[in-house]
Protein backbone atom coordinates (compact mmCIF):
# COMPACT_ATOMS: atom_id res chain seq x y z
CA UNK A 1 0.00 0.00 0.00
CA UNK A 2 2.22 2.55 1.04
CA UNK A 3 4.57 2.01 -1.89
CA UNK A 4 1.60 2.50 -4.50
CA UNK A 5 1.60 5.72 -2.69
CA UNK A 6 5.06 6.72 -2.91
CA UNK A 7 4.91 5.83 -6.56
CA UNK A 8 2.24 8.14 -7.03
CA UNK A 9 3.79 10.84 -4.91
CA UNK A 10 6.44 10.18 -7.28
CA UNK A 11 5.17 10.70 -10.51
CA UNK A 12 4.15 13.87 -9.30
CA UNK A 13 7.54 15.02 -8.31
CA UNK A 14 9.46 13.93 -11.26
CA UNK A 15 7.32 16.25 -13.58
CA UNK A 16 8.75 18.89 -11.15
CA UNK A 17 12.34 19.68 -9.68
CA UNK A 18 12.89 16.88 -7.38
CA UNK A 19 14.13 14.25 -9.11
CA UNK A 20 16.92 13.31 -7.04
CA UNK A 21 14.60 13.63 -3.98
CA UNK A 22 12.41 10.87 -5.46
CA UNK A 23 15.63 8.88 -6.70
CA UNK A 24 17.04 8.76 -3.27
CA UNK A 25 13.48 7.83 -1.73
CA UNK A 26 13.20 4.79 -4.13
CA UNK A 27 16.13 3.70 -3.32
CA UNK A 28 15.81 3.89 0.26
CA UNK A 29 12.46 2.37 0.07
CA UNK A 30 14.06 -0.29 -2.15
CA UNK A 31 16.15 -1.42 0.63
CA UNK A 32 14.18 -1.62 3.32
């Protein structure tokens, strides 16, 4: 559940600036 969420969160995120904060919070989320 809460990674459909994050996905979504996301998407919305890399059609702004913060690509690298959604990078880092996949990865993170990846590994845990």
């Amino acid at each position: 559940m809460e990674a459909v969420l994050l996905v979504r969160y996301a998407e919305i995120h890399l059609k702004g600036l913060n690509r690298h904060f959604f990078e880092r919070a996949l990865s993170l989320s990846a590994r845990s």
